[in-house]
Protein backbone atom coordinates (compact mmCIF):
# COMPACT_ATOMS: atom_id res chain seq x y z
CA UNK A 1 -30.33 6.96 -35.06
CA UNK A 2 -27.93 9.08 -37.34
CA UNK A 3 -29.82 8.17 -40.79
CA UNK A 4 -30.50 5.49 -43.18
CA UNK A 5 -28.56 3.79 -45.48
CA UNK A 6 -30.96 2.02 -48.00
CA UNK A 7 -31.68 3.21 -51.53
CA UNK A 8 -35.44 3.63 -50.35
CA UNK A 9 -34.60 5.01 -46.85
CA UNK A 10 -37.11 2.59 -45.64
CA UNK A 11 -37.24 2.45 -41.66
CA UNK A 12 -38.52 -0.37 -39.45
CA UNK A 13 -41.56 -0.09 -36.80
CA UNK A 14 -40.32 1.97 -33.64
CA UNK A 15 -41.54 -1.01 -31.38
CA UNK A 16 -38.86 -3.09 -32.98
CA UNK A 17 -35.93 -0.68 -31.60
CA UNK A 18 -37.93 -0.03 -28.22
CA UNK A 19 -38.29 -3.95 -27.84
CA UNK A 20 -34.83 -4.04 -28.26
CA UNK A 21 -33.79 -1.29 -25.95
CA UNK A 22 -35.48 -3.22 -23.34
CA UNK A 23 -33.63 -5.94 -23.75
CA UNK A 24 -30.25 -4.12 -24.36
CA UNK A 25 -29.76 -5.99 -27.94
CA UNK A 26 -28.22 -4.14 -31.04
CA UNK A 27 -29.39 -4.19 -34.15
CA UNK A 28 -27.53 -5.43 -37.56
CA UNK A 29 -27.88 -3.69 -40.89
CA UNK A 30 -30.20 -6.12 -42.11
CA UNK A 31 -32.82 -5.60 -39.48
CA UNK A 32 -31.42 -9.08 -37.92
CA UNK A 33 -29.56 -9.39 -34.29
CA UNK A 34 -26.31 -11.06 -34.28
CA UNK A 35 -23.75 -12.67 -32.23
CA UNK A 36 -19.94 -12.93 -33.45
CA UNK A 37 -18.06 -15.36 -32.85
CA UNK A 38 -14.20 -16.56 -34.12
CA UNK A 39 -14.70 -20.33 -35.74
CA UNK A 40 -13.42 -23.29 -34.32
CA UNK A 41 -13.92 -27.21 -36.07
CA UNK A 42 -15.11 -29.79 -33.76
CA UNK A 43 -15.56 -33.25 -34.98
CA UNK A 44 -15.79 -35.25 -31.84
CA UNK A 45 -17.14 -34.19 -28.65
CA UNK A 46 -17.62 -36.00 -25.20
CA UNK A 47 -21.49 -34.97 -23.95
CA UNK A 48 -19.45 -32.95 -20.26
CA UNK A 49 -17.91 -31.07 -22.88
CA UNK A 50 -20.26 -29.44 -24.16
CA UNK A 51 -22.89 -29.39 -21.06
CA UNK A 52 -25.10 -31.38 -22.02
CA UNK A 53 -26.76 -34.55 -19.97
CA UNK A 54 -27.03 -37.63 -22.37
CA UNK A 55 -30.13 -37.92 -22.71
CA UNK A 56 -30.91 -34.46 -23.80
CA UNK A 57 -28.28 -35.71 -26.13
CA UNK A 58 -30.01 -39.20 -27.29
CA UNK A 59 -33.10 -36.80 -27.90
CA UNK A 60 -31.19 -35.08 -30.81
CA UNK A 61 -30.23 -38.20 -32.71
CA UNK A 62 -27.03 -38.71 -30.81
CA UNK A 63 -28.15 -42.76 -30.07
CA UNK A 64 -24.24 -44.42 -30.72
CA UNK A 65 -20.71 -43.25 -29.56
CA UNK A 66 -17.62 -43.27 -32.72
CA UNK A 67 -17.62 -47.42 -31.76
CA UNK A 68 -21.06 -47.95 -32.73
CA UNK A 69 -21.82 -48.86 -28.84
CA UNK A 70 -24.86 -47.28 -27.09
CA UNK A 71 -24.59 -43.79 -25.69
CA UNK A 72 -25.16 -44.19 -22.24
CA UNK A 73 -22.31 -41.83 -20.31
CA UNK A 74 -21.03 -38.63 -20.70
CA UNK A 75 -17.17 -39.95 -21.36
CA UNK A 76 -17.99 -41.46 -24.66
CA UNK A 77 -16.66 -39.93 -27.65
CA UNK A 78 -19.45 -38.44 -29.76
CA UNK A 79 -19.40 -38.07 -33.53
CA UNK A 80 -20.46 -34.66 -34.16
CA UNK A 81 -23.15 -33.62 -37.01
CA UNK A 82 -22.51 -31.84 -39.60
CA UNK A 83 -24.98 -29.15 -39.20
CA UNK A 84 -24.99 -28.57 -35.61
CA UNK A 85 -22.77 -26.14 -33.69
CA UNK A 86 -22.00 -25.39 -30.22
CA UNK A 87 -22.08 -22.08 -28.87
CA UNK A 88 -20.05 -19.58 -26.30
CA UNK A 89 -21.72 -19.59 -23.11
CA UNK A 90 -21.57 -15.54 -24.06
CA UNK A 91 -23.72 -15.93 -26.97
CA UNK A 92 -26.03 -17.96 -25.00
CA UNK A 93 -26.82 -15.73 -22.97
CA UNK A 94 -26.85 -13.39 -25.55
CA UNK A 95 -29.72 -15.56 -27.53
CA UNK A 96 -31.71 -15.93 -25.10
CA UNK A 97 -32.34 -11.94 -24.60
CA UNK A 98 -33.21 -12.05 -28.37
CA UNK A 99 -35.77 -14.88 -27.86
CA UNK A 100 -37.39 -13.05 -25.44
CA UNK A 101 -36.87 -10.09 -27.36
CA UNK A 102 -38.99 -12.02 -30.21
CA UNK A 103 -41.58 -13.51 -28.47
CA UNK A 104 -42.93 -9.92 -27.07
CA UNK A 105 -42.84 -8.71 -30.70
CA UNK A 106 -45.08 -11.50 -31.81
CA UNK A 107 -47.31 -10.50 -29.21
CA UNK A 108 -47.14 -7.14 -28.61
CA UNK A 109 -47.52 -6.24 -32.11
CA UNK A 110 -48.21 -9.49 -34.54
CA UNK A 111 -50.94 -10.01 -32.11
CA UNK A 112 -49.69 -14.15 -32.19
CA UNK A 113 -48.73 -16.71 -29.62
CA UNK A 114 -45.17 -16.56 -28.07
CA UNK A 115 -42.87 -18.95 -30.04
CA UNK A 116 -39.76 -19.64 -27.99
CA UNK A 117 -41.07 -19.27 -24.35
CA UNK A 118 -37.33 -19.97 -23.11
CA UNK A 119 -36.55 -19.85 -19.62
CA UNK A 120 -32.80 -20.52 -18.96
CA UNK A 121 -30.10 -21.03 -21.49
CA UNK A 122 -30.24 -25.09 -21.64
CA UNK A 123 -33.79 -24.22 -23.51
CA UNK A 124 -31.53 -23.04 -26.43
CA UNK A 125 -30.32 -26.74 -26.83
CA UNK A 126 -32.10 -27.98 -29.94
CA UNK A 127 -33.23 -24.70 -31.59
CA UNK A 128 -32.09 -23.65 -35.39
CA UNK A 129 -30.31 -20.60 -35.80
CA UNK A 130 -28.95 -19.36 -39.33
CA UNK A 131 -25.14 -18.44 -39.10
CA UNK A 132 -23.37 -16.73 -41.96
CA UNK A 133 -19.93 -15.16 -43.09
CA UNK A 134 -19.13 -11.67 -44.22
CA UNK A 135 -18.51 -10.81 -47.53
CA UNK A 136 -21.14 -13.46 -48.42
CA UNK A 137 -25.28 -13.67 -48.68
CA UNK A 138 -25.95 -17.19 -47.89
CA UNK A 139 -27.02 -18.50 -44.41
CA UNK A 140 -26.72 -21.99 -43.54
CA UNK A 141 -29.19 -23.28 -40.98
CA UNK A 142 -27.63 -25.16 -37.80
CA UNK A 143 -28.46 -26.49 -34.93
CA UNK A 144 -27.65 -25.61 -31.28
CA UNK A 145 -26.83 -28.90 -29.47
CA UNK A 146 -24.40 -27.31 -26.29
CA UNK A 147 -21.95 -24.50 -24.66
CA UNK A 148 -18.27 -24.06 -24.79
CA UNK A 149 -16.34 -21.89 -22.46
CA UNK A 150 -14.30 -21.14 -24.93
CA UNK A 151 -14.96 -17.85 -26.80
CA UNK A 152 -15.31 -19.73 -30.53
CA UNK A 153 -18.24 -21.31 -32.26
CA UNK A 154 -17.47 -24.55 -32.78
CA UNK A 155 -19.03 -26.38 -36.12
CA UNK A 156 -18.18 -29.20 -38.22
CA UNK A 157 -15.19 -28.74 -41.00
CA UNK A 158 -18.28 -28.64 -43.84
CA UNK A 159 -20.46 -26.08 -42.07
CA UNK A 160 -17.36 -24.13 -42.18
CA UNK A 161 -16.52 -24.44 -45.60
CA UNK A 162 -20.22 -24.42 -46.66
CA UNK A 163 -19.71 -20.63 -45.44
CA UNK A 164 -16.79 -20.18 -47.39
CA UNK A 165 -14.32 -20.16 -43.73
CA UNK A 166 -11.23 -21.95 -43.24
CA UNK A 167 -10.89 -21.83 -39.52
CA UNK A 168 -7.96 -19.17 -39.75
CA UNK A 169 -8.82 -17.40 -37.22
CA UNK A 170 -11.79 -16.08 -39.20
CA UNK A 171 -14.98 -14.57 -36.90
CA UNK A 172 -18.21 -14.58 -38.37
CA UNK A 173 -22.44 -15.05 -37.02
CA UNK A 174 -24.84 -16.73 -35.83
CA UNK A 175 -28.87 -15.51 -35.54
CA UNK A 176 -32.09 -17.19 -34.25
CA UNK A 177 -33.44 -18.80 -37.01
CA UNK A 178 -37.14 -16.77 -36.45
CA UNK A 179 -35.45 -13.57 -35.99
CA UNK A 180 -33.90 -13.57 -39.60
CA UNK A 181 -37.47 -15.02 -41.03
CA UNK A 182 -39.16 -12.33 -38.68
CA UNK A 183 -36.95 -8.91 -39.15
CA UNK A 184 -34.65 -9.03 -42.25
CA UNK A 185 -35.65 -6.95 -45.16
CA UNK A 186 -33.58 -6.15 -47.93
CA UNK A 187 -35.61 -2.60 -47.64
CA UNK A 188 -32.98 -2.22 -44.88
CA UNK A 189 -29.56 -3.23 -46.98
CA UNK A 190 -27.60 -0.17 -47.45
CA UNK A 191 -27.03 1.03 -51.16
CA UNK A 192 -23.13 1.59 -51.38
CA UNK A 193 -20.98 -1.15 -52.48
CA UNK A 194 -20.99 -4.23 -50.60
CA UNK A 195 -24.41 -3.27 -48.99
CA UNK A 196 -25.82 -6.56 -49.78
CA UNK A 197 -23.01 -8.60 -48.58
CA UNK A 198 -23.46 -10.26 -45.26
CA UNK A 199 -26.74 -10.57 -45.38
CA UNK A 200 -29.09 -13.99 -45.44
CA UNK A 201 -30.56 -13.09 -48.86
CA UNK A 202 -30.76 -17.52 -49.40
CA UNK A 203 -31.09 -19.75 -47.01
CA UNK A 204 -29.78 -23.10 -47.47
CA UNK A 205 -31.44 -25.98 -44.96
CA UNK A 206 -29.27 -29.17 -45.73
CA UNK A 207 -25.09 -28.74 -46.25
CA UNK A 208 -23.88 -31.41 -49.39
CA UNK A 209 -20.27 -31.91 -49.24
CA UNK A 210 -20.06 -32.03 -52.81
CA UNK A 211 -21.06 -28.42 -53.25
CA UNK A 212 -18.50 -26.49 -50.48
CA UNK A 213 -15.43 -25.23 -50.56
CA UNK A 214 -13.02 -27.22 -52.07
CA UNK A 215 -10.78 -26.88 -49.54
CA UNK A 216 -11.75 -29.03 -47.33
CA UNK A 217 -11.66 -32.01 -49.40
CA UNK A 218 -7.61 -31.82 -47.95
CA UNK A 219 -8.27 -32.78 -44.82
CA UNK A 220 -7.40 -36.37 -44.01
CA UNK A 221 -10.07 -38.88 -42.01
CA UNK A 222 -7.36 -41.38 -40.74
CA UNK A 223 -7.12 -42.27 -36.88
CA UNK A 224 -3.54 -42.83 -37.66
CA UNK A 225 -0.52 -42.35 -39.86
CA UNK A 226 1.12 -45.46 -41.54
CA UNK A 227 5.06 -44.99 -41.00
CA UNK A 228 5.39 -44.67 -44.78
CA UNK A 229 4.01 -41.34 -44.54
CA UNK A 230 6.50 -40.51 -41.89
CA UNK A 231 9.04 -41.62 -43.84
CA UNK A 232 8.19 -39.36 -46.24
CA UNK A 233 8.43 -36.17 -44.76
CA UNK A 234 12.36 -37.03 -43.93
CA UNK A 235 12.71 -36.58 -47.73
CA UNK A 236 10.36 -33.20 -48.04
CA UNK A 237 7.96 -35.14 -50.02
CA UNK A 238 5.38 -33.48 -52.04
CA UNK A 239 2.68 -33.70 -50.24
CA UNK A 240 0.62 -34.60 -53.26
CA UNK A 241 2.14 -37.69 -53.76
CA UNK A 242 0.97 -38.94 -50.59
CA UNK A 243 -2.39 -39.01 -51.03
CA UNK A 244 -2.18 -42.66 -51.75
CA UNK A 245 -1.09 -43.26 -48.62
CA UNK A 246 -3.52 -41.42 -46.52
CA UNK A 247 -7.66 -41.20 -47.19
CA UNK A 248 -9.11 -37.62 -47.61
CA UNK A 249 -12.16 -36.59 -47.28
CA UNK A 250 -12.15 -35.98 -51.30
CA UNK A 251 -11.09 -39.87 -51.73
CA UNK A 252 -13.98 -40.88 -49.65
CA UNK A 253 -16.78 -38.62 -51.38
CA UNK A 254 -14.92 -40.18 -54.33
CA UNK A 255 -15.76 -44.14 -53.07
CA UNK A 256 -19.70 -42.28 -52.72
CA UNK A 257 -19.35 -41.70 -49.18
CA UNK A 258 -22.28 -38.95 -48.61
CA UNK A 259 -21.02 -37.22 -45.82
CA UNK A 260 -17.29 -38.76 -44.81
CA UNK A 261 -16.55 -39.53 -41.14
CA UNK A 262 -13.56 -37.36 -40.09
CA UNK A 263 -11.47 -39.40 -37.63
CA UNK A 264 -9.00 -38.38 -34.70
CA UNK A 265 -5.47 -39.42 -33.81
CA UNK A 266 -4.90 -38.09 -30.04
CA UNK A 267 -7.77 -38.51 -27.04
CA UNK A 268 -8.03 -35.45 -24.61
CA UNK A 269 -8.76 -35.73 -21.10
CA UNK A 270 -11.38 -32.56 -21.75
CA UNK A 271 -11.36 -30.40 -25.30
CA UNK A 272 -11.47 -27.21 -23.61
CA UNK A 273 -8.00 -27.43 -21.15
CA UNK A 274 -6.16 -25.14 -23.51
CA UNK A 275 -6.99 -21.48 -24.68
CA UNK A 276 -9.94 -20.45 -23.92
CA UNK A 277 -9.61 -17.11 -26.09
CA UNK A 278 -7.28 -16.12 -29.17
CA UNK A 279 -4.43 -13.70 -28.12
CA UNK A 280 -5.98 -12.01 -31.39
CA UNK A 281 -8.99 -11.31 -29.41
CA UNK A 282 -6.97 -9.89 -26.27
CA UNK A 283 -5.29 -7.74 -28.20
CA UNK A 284 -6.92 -4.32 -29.23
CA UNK A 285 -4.28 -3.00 -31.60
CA UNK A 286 -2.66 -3.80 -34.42
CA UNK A 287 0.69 -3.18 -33.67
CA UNK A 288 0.47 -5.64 -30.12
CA UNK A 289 -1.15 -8.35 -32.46
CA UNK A 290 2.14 -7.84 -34.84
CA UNK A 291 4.28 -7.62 -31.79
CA UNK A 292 2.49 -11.03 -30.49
CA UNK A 293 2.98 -12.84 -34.35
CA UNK A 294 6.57 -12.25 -34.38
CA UNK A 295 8.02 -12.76 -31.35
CA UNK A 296 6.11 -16.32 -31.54
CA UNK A 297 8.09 -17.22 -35.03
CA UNK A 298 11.45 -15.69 -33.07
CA UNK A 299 10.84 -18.95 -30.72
CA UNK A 300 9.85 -21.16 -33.27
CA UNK A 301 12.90 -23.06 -34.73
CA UNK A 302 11.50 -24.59 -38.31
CA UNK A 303 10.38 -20.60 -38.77
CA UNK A 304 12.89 -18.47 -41.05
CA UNK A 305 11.97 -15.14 -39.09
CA UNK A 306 13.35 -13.13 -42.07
CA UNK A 307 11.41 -14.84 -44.72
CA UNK A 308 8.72 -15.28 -42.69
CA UNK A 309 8.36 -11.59 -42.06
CA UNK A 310 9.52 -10.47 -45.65
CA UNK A 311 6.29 -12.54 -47.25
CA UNK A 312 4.12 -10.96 -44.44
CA UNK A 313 5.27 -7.40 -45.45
CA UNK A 314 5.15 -8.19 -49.30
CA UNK A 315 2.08 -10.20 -49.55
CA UNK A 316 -0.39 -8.68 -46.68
CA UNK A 317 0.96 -5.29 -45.67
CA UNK A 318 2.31 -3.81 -49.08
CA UNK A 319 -1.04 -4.98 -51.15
CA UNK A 320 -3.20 -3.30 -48.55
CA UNK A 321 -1.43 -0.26 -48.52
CA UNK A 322 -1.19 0.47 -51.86
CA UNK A 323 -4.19 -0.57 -52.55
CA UNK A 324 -5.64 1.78 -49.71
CA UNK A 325 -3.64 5.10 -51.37
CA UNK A 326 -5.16 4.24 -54.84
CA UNK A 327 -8.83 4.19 -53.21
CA UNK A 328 -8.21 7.05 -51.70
CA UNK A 329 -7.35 8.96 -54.90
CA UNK A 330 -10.17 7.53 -56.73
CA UNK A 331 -12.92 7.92 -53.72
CA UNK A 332 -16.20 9.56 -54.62
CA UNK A 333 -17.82 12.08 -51.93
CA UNK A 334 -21.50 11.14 -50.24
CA UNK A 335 -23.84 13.66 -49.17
CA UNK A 336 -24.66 12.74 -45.62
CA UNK A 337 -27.90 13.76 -45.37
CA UNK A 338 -29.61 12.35 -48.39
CA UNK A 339 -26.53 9.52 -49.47
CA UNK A 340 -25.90 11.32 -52.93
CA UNK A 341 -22.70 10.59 -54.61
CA UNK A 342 -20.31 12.92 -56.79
CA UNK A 343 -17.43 11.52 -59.00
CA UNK A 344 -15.84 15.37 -57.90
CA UNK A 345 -17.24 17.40 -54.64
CA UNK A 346 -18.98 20.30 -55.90
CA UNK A 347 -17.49 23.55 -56.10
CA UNK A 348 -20.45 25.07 -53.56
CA UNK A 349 -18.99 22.21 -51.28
CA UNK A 350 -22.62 21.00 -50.29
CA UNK A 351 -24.92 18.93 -52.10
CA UNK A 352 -26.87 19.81 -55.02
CA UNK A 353 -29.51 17.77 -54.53
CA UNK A 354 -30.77 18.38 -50.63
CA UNK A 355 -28.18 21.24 -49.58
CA UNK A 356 -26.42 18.66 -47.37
CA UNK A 357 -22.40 18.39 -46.10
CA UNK A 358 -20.46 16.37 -48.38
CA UNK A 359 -17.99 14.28 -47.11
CA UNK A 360 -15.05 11.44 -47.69
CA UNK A 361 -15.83 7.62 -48.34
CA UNK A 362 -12.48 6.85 -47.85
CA UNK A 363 -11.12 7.80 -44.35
CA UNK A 364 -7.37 8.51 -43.64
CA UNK A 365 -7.66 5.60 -40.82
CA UNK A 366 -8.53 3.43 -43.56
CA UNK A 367 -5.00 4.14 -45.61
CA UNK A 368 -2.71 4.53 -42.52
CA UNK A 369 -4.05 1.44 -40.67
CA UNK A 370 -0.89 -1.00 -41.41
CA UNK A 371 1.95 1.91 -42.58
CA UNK A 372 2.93 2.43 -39.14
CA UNK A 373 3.06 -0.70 -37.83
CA UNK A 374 4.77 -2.11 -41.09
CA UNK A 375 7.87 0.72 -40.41
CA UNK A 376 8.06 -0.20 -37.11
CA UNK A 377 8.76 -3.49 -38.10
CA UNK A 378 11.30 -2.27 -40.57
CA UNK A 379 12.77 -0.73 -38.26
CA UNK A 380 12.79 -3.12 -35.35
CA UNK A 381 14.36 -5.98 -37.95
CA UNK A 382 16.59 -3.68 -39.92
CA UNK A 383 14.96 -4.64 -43.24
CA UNK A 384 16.87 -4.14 -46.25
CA UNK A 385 17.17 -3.95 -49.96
CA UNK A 386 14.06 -3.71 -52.42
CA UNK A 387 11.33 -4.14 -49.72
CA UNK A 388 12.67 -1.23 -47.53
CA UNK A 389 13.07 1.28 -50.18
CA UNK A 390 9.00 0.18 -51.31
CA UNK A 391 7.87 0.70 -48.11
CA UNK A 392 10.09 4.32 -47.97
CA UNK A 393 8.10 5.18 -51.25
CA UNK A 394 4.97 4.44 -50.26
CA UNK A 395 5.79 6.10 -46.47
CA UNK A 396 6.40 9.43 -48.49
CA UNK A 397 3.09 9.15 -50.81
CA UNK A 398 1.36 8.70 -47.41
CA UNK A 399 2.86 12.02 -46.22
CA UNK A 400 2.29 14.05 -49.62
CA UNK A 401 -0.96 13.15 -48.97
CA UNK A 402 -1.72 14.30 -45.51
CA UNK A 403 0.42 16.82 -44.97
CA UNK A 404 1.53 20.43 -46.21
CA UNK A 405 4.23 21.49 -44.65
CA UNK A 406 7.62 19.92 -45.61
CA UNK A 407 9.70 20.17 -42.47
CA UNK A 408 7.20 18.42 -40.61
CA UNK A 409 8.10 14.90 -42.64
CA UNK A 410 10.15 14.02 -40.09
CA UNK A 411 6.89 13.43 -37.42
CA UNK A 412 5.34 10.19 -36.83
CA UNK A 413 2.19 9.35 -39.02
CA UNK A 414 -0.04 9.67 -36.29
CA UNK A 415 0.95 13.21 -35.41
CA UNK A 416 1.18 14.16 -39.02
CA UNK A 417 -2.49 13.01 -38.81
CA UNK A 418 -3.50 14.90 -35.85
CA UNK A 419 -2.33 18.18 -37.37
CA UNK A 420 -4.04 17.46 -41.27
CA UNK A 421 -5.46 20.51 -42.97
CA UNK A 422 -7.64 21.38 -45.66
CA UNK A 423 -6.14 23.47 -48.05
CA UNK A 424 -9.00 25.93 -47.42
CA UNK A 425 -11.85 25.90 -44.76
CA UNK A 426 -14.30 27.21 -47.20
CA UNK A 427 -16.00 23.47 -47.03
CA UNK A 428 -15.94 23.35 -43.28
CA UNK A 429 -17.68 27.38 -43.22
CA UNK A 430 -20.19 25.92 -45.58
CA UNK A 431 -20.62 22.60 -43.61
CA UNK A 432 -21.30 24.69 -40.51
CA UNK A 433 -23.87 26.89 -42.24
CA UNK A 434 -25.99 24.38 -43.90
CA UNK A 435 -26.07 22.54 -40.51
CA UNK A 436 -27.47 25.95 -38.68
CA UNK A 437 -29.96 26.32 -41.74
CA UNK A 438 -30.76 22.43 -41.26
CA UNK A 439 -31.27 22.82 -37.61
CA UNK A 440 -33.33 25.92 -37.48
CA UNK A 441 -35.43 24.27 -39.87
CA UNK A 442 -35.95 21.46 -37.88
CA UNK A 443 -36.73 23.72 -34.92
CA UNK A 444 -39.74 25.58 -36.54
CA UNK A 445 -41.39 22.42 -37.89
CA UNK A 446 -40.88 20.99 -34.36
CA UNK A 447 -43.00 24.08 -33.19
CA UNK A 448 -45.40 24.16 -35.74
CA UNK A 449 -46.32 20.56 -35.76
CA UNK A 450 -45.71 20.26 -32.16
CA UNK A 451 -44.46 16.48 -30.35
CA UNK A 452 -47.62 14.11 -31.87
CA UNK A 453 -47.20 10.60 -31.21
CA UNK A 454 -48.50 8.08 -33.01
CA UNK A 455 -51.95 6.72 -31.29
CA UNK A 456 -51.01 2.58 -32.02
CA UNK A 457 -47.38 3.62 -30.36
CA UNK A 458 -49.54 4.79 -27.40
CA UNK A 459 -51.60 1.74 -27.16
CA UNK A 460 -48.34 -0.49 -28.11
CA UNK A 461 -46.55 1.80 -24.84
């Protein structure tokens, strides 16, 4: 454990984190154990897609196929809830270490019964867990009804949006419901910005459509097209114009449909035949995933590569660059041993409060993270005019700022990076001593108190 974050520095039981060792689960900022997982919509499923036997499936509510006909074989076509999800066989397994992980802390130290008493992954089928998006501090509570193969969490279009997620490739989390109840504490929520983000400070138990995102009131719930609409798109219609011609999920909530049925046009075979993870995911850096993005539009003939590419750079790349450099300028400093901030590092170059290192909130990874990558691409496509001269600018603020000496410009970033100086080592000399002082204090008290442990961790051991 390096520190803690929190405003109180409040830290959980040690049991908690030996529990967890055991089971060789990690532990989120909020106290809570997570899975990720990118987002997928599934509105229909057949029961052998999602591995479960049909009767298991009849014992969740799922009584009629899409016809209205019995459910009585796994090839029927299954309408799927709106607040149930299926899960990667990875976070299956995943959950089921943190059920076990829970039901030794309620008896090992609540003293109570076992709750989940799992004993293979199919037990998971039918329990709540809470899943939630970052950025956000609302969990919606889902159900677990199956497995995928495929490495997505697959949920209905509203559970989606009731996060706030468009299914753009987004990733976000699902917990067991009784470990959030259980473990989270806002005593635990860092105090920098965004600490409280991402974290399940409501809980919201029943999705209404009328209180989402609005943009999923686009999507349409037609099984097919009438060949007006088709007609249509010969003359670049506005696609506002035909919503006459084809029912939305917003046109149905507006008849007083509670919860719309969203329908299908093409039958699979099986759902999970294609993909079974993102090239995204494959990918570790961000210059491949570029690579990957662009040579797909180079195939693609309805894509204008240069336009495509030009909005990319101006409306992703350029925003988050500059936007990076200004932080950067305007960062405060953190002490890292007791979290104090300073508008301007001291002069002393350690804390004033504890004695402690000061150091960046604002990392040089952070500002360079899409400059290279967006040259290269400049480069590679021979980019002219206004956007190539921005991207020069901002290329040369990025060197003023991490680098001294002139005739070195012409290096790459990441070397110019590797050889960044301080102007003077003074904070680094002071950094070093404050650390000795720290750690021979640490090493006397050690002495004089001696290696006591705790008499309920001995009885808990």
């Amino acid at each position: 454990v390096k520190g803690l974050t929190s405003g109180s520095k409040s830290p959980e039981i040690i049991e908690k984190g030996i529990l967890r060792g055991k089971y060789d689960l990690y532990v989120f900022k909020d106290g809570t154990i997570r899975f990720d997982a990118v987002n997928a919509v599934l509105t229909q499923f057949k029961p052998k897609e999602i591995g479960v036997g049909v009767s298991k499936l009849r014992e969740l509510g799922y009584t009629k196929d899409v016809r209205g006909e019995e459910l009585v074989s796994e090839e029927q076509i299954v309408e799927m809830k709106v607040q149930d999800v299926v899960i990667p066989r990875a976070a299956a397994e995943y959950l089921l270490r943190v059920s076990k992980y829970i039901d030794e802390l309620l008896v090992k130290v609540y003293g109570l019964e076992p709750f989940y008493n799992l004993k293979g992954e199919e037990d998971l089928i039918g329990n709540l867990v809470l899943t939630i998006s970052p950025h956000t501090f609302v969990a919606n509570v889902a159900r677990i009804i199956g497995f995928t193969d495929a490495d997505v969490l697959y949920a209905h279009p509203f559970l989606h949006a009731a996060k706030r997620r468009n299914v753009d490739g987004d990733e976000d989390s699902i917990m067991l419901a009784l470990d959030a109840l259980l473990n989270f504490s806002r005593e635990f929520l860092p105090s920098t910005p965004g600490g409280r983000e991402d974290a399940p400070l409501l809980m919201v138990t029943r999705v209404d459509p009328n209180y989402i995102d609005d943009e999923v009131y686009n999507m349409e719930v037609v099984e097919e097209f009438p060949p007006e609409f088709y007609e249509a798109t010969y003359r670049f219609e506005d696609p506002v114009k035909l919503k006459e011609l084809v029912n939305t999920v917003e046109s149905e909530l507006a008849r007083g449909l509670k919860y719309p049925s969203i329908g299908y046009t093409i039958p699979t075979s099986h759902a999970y035949k294609g993909p079974l993870q993102t090239t995204y995911r494959k990918l570790n850096k961000m210059s491949q995933k570029l690579e990957a993005h662009f040579s797909l539009e180079e195939k693609i003939r309805a894509v204008d590569k240069m336009d495509a590419l030009s909005r990319a750079i101006s409306s992703h790349f350029l925003r988050d660059i500059v936007g990076n450099l200004r932080k950067f300028g305007q960062q405060t400093f953190r002490c890292t041993k007791c979290n104090a901030k300073y508008r301007r590092p001291p002069i002393s170059g350690k804390c004033l409060i504890c004695g402690g290192p000061i150091q960046l909130t604002v990392h040089k990874g952070t500002v360079l993270k899409y400059l290279e990558p967006t040259l290269d691409l400049v480069r590679k496509y021979r980019i002219r005019g206004y956007l190539s001269q921005r991207i020069k600018v901002l290329e040369e603020e990025a060197r003023s700022l991490f680098k001294e000496a002139e005739e070195e410009l012409g290096n790459t970033l990441e070397s110019m990076l590797e050889t960044f100086t301080p102007t003077s080592n003074r904070g680094e000399a002071i950094e070093e001593e404050v650390e000795a002082e720290i750690g021979e204090e640490s090493e006397g008290s050690e002495g004089r108190e001696g290696k006591v442990i705790p008499k309920r961790l001995v009885d808990f051991l």
